[in-house]
PDB file of N, CA and C in Angstrom:
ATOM      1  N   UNK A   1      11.799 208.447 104.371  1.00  0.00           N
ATOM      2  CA  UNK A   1      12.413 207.137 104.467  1.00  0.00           C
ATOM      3  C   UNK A   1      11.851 206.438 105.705  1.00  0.00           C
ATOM      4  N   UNK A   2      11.520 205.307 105.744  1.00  0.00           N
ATOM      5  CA  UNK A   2      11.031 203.978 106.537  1.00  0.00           C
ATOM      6  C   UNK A   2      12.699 204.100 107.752  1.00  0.00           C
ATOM      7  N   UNK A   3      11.993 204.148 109.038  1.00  0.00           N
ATOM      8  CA  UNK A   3      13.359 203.528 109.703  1.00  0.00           C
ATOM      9  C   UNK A   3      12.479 202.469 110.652  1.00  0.00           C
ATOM     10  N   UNK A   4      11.176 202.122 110.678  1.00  0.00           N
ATOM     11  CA  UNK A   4      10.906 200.899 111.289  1.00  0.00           C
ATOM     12  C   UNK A   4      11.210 199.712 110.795  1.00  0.00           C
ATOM     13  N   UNK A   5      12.010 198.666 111.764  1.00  0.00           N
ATOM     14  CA  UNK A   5      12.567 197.416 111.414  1.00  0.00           C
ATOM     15  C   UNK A   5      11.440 196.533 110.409  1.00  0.00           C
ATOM     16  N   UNK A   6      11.484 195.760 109.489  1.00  0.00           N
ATOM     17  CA  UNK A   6      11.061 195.412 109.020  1.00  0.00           C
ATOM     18  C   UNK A   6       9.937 193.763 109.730  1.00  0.00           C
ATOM     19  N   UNK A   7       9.159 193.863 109.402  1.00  0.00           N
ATOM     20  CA  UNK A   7       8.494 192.303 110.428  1.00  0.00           C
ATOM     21  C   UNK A   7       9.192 191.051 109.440  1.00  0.00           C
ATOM     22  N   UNK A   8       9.630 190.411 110.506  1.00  0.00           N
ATOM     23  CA  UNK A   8      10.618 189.064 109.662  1.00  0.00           C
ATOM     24  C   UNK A   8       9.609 187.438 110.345  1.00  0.00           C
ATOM     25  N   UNK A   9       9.483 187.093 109.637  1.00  0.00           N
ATOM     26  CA  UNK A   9       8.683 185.552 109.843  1.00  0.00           C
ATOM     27  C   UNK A   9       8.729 184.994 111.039  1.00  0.00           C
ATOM     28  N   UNK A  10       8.129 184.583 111.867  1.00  0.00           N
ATOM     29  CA  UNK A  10       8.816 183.715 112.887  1.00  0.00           C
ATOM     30  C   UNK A  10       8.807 182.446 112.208  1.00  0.00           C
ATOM     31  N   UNK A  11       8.274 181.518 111.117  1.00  0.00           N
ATOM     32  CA  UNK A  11       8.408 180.265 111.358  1.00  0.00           C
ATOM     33  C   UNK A  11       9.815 179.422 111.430  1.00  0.00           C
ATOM     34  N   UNK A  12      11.085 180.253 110.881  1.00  0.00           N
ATOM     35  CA  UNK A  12      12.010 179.555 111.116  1.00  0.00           C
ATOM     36  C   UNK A  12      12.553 179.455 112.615  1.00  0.00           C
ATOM     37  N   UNK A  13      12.221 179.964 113.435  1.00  0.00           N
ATOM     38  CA  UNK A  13      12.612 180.087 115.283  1.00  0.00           C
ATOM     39  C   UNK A  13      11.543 178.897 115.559  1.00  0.00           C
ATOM     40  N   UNK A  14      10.212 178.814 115.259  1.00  0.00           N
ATOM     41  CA  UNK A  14       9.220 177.782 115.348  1.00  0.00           C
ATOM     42  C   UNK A  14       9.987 176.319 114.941  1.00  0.00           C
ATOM     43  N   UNK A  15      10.430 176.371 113.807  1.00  0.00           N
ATOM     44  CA  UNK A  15      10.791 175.436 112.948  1.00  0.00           C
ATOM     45  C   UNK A  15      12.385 174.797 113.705  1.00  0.00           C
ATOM     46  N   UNK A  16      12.713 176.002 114.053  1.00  0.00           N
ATOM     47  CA  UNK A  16      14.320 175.853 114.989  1.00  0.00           C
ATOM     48  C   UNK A  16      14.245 175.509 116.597  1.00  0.00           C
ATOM     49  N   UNK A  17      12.971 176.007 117.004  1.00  0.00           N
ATOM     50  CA  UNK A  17      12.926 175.433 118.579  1.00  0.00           C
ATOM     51  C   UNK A  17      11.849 173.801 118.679  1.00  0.00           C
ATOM     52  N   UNK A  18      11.414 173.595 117.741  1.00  0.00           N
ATOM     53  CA  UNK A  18      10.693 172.009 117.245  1.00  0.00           C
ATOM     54  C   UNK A  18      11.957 171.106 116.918  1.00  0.00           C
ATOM     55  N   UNK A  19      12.820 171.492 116.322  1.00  0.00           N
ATOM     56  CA  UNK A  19      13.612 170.552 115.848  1.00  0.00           C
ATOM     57  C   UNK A  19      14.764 170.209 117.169  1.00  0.00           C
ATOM     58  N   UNK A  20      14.536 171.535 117.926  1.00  0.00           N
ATOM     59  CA  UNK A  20      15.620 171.545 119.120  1.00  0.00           C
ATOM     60  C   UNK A  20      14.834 170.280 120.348  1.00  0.00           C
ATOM     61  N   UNK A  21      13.812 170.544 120.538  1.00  0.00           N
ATOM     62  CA  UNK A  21      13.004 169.345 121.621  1.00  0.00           C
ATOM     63  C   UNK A  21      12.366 168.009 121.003  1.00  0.00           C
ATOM     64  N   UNK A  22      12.337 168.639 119.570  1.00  0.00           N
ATOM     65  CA  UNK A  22      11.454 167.011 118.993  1.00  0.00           C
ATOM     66  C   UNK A  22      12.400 165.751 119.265  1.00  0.00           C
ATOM     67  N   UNK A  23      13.547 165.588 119.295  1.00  0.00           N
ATOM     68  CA  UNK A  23      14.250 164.787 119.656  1.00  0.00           C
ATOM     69  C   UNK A  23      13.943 163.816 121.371  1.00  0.00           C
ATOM     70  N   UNK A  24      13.853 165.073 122.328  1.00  0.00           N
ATOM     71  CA  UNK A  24      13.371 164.783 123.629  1.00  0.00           C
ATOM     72  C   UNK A  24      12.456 164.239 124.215  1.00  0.00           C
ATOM     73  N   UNK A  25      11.138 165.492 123.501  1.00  0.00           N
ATOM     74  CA  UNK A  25      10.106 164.626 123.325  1.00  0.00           C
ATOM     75  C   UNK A  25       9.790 163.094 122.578  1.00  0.00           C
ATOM     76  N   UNK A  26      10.414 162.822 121.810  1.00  0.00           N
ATOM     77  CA  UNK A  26      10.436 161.560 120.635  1.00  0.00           C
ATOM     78  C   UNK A  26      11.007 160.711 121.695  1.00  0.00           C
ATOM     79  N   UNK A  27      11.983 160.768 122.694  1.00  0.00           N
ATOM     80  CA  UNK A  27      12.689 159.472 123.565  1.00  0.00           C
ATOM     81  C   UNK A  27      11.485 159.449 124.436  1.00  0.00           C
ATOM     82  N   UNK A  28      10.934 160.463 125.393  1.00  0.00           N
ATOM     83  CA  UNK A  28      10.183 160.669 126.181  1.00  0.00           C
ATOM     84  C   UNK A  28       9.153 159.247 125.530  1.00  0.00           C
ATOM     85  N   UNK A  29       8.500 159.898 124.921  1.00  0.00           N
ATOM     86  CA  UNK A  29       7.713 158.496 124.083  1.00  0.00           C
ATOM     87  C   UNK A  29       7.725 157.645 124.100  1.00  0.00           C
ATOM     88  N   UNK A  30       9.039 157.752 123.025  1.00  0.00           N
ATOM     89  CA  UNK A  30       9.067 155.974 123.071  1.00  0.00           C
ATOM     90  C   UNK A  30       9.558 155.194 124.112  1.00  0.00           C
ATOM     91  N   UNK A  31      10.089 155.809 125.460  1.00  0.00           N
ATOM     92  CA  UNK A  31      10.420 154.936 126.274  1.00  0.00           C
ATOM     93  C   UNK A  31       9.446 154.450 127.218  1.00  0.00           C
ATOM     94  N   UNK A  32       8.271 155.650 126.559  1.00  0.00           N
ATOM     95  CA  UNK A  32       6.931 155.329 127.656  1.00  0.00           C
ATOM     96  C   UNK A  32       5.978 154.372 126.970  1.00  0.00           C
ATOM     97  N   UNK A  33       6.169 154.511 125.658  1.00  0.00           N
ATOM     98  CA  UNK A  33       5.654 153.507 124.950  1.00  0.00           C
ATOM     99  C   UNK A  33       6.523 151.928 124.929  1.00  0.00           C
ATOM    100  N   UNK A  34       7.888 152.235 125.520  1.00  0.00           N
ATOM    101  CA  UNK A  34       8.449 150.907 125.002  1.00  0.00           C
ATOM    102  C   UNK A  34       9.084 150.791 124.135  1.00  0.00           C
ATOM    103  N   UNK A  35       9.404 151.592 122.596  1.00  0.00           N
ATOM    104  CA  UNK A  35       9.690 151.658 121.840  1.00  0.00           C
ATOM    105  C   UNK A  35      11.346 151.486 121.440  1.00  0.00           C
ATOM    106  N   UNK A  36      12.175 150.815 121.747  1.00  0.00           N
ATOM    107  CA  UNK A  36      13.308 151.001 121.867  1.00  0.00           C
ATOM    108  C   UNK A  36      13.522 151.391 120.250  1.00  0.00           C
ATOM    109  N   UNK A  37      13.457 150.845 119.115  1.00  0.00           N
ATOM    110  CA  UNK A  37      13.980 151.478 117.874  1.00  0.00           C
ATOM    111  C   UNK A  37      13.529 152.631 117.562  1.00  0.00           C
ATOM    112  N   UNK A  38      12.821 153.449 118.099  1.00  0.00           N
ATOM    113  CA  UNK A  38      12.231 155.127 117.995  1.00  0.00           C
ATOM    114  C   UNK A  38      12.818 155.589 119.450  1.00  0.00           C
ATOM    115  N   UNK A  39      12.859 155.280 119.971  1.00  0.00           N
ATOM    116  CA  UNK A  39      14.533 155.781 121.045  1.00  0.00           C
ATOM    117  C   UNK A  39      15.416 156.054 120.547  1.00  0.00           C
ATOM    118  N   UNK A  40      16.034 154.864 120.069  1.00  0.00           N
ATOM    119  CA  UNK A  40      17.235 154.797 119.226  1.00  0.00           C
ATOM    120  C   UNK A  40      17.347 156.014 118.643  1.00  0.00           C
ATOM    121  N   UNK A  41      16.591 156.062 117.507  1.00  0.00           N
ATOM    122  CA  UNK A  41      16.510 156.834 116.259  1.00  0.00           C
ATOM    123  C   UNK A  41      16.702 158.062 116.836  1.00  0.00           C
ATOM    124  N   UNK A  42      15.984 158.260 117.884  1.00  0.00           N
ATOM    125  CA  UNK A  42      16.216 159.577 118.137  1.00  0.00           C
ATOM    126  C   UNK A  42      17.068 160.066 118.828  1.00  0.00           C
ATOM    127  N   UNK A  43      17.995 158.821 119.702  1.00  0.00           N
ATOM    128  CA  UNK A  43      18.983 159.789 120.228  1.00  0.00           C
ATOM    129  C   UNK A  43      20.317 159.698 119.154  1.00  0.00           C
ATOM    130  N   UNK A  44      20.009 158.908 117.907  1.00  0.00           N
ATOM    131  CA  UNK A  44      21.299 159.387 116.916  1.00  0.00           C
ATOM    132  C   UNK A  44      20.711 160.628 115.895  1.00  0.00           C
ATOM    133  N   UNK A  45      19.462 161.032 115.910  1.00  0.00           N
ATOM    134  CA  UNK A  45      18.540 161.737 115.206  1.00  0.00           C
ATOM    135  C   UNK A  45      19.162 163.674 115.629  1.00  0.00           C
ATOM    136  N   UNK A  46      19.813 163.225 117.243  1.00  0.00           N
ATOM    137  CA  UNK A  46      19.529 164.640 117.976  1.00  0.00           C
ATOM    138  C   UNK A  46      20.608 165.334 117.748  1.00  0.00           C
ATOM    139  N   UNK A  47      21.594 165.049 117.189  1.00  0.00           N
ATOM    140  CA  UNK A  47      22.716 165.842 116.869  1.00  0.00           C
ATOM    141  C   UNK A  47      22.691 166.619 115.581  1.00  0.00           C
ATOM    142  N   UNK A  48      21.965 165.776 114.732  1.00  0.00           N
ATOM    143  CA  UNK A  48      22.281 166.304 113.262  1.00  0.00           C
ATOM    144  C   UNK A  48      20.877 167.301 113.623  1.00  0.00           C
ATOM    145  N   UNK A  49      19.496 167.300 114.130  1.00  0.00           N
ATOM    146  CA  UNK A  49      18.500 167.693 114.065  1.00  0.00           C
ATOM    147  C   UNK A  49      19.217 169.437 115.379  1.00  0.00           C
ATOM    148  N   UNK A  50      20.160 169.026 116.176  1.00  0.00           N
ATOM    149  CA  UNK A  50      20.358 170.109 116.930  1.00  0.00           C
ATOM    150  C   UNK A  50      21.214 171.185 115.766  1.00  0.00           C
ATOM    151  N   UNK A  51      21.762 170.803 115.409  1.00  0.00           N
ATOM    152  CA  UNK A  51      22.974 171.411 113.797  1.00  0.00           C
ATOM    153  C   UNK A  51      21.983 172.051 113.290  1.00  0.00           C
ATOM    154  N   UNK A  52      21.214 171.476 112.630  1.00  0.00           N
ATOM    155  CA  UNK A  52      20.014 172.281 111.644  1.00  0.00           C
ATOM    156  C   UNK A  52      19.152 173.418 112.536  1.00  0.00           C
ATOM    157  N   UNK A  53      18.815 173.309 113.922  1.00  0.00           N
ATOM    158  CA  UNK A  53      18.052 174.518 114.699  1.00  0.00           C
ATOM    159  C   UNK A  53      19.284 175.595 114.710  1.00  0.00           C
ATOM    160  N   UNK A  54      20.350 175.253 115.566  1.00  0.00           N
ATOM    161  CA  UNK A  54      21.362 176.144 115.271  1.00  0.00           C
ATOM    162  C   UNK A  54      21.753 176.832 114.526  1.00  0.00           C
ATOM    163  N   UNK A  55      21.800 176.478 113.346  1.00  0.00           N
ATOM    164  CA  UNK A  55      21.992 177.230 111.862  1.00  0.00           C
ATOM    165  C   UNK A  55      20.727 178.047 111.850  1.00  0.00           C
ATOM    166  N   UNK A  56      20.016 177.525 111.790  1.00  0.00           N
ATOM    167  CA  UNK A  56      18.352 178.630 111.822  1.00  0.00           C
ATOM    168  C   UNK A  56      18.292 179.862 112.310  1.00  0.00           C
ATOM    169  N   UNK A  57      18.782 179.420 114.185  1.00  0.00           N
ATOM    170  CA  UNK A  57      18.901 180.677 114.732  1.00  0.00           C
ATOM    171  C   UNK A  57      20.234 181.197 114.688  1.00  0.00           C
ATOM    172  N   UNK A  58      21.153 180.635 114.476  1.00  0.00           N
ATOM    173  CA  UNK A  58      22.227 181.412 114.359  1.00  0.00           C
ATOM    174  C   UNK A  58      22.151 182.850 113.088  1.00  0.00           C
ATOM    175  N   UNK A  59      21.674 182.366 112.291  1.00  0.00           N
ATOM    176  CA  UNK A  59      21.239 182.915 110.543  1.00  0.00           C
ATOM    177  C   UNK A  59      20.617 184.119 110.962  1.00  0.00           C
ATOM    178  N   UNK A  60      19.785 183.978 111.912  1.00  0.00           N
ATOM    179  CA  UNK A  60      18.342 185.083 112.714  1.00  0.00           C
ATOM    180  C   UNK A  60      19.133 185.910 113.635  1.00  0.00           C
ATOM    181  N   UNK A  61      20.053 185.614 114.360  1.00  0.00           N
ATOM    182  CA  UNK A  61      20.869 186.513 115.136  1.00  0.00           C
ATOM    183  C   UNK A  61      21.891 187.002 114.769  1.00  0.00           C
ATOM    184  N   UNK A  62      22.829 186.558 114.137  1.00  0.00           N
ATOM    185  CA  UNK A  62      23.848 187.389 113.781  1.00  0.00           C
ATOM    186  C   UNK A  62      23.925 188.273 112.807  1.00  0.00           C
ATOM    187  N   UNK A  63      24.688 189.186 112.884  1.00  0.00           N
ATOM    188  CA  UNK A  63      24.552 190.754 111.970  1.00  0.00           C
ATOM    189  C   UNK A  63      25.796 189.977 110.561  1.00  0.00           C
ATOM    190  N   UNK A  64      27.122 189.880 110.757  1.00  0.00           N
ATOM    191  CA  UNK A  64      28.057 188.910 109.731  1.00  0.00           C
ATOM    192  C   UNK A  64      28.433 188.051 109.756  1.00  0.00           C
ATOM    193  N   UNK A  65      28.806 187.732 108.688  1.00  0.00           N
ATOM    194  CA  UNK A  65      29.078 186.347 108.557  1.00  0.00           C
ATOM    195  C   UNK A  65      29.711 185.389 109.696  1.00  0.00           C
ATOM    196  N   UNK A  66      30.713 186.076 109.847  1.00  0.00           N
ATOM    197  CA  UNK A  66      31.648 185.361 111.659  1.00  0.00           C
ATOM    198  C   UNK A  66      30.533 185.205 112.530  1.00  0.00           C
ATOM    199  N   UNK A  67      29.529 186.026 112.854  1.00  0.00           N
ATOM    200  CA  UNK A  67      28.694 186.260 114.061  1.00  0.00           C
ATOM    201  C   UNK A  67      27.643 185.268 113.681  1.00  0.00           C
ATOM    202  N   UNK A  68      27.195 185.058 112.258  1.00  0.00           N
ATOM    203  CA  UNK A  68      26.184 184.284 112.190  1.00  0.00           C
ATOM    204  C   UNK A  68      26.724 182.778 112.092  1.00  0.00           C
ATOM    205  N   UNK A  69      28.305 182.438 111.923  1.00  0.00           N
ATOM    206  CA  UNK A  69      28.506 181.304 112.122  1.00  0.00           C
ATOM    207  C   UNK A  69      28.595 180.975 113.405  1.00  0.00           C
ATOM    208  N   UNK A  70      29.198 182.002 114.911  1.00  0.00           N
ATOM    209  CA  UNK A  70      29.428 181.842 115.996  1.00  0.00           C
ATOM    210  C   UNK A  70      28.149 181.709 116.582  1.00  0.00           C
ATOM    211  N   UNK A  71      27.398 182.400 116.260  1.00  0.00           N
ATOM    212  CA  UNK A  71      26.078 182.698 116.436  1.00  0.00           C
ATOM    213  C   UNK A  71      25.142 180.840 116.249  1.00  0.00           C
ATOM    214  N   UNK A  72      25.638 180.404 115.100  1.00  0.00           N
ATOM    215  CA  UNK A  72      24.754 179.181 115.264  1.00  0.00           C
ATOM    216  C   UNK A  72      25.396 178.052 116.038  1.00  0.00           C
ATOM    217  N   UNK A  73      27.353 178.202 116.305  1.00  0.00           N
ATOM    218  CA  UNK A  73      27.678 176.874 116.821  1.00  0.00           C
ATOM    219  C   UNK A  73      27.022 176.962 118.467  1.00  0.00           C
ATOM    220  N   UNK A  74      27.037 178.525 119.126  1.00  0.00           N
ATOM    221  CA  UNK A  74      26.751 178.352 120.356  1.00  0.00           C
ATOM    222  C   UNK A  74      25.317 178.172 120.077  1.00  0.00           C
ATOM    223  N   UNK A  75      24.215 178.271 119.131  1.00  0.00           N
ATOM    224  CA  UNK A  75      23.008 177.874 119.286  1.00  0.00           C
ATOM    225  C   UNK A  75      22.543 176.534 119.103  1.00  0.00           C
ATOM    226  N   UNK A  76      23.414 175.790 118.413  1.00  0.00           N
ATOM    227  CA  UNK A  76      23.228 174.529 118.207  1.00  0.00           C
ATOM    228  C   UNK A  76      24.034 173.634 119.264  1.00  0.00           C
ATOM    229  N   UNK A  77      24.866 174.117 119.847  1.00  0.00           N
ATOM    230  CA  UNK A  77      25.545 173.507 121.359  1.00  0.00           C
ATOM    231  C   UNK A  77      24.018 173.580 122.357  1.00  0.00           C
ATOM    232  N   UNK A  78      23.502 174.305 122.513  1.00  0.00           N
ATOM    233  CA  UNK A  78      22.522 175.063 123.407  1.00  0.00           C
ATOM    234  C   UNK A  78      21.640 174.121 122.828  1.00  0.00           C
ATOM    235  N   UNK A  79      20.898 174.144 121.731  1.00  0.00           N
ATOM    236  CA  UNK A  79      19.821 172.959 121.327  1.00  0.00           C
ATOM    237  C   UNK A  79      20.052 171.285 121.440  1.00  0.00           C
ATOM    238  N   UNK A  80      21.631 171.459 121.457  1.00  0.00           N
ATOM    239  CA  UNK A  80      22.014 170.020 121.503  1.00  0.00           C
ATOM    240  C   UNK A  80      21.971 169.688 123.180  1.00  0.00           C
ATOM    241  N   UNK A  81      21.950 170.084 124.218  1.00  0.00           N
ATOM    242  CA  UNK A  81      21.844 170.160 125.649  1.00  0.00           C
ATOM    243  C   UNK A  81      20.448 170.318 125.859  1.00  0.00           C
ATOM    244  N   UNK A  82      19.807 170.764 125.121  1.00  0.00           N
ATOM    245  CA  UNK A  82      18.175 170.996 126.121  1.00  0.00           C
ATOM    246  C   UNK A  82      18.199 169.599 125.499  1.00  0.00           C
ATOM    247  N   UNK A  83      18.011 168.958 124.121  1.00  0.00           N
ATOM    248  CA  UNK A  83      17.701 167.729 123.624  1.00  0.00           C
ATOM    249  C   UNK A  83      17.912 166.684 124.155  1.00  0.00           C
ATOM    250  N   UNK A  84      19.085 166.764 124.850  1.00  0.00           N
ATOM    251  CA  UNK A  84      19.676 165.641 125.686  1.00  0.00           C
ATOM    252  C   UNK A  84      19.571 165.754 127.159  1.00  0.00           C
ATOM    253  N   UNK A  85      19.176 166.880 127.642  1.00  0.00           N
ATOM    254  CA  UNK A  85      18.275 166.629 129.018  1.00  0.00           C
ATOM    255  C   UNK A  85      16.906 166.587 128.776  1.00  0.00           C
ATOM    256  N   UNK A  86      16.396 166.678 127.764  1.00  0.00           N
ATOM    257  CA  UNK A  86      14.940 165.978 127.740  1.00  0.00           C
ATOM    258  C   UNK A  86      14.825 164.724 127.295  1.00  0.00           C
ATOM    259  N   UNK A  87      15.931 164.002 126.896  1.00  0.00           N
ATOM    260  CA  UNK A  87      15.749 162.159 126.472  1.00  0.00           C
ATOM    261  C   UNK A  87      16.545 162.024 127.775  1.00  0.00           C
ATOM    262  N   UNK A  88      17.305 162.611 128.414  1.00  0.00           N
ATOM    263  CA  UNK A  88      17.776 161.868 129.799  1.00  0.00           C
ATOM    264  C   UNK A  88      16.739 161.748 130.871  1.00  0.00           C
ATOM    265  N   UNK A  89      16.098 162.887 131.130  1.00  0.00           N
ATOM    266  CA  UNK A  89      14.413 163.054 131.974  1.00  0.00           C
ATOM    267  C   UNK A  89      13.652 161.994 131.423  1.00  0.00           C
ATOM    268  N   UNK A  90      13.100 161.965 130.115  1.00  0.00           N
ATOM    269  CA  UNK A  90      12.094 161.020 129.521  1.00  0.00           C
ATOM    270  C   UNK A  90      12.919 159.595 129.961  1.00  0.00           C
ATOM    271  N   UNK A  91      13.875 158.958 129.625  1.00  0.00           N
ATOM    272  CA  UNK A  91      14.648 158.293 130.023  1.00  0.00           C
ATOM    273  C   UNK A  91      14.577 157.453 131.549  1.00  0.00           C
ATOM    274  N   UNK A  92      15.025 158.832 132.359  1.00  0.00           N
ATOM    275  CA  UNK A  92      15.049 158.462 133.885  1.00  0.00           C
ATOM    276  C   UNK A  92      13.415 158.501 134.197  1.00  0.00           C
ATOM    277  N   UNK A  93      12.569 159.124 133.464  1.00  0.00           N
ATOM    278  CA  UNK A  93      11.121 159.340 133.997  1.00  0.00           C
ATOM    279  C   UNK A  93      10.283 158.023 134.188  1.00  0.00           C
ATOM    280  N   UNK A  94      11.178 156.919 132.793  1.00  0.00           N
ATOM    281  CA  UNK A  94      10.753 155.218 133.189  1.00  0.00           C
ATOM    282  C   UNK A  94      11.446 154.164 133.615  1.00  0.00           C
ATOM    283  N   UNK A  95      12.383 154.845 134.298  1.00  0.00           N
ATOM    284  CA  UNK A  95      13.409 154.049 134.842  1.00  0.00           C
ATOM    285  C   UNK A  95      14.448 153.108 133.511  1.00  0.00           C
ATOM    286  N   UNK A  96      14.577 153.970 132.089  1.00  0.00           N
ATOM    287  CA  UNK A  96      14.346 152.911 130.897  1.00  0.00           C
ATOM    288  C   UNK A  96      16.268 152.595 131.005  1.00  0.00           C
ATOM    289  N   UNK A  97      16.693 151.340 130.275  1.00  0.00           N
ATOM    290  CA  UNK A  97      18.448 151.662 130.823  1.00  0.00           C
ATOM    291  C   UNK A  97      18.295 150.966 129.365  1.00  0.00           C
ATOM    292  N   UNK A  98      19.963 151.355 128.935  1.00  0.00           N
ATOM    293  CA  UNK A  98      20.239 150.971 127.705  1.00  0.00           C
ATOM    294  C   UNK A  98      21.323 149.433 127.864  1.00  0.00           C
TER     295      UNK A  98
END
């Protein structure tokens, strides 16, 4: 019998830590570009886009069901905070005010 863990994909952690900063990076941008409606977008973009990384990794870490739901709200709290100190940095980085 096999007792080595099986190799599991990374692209959903890829797919879950992109969706966690693309938001940040995306304000970063557009505030350096000027862009106020791709600002916008993205800081109403960063909540629902932090929900979806969370679930990803939550899914990847937890062993049951309870753990993989607890498992994604504290991961998607956690993605929703890096997201929003990287549009507050990009933000303050051009002096940009709403």
């Amino acid at each position: 019998m096999e007792t080595s863990p099986s190799p599991r994909s990374t692209a959903p952690v890829v797919i879950a830590i992109l969706l966690a900063i693309g938001p940040g990076l995306g304000a970063l941008l557009g505030t350096m570009s000027n862009s106020e409606q791709f600002t916008i977008a993205n800081l109403i973009l960063s909540p629902a886009l932090s929900l979806v990384s969370g679930i990803l990794l939550g899914f990847r870490t937890g062993d049951s069901v309870g753990e993989k739901a607890l498992h994604s709200l504290l991961w998607a709290l956690g993605a929703f905070g890096v997201s929003l100190g990287l549009q507050f940095m990009g933000c303050n980085a051009v002096n940009y005010r709403f």
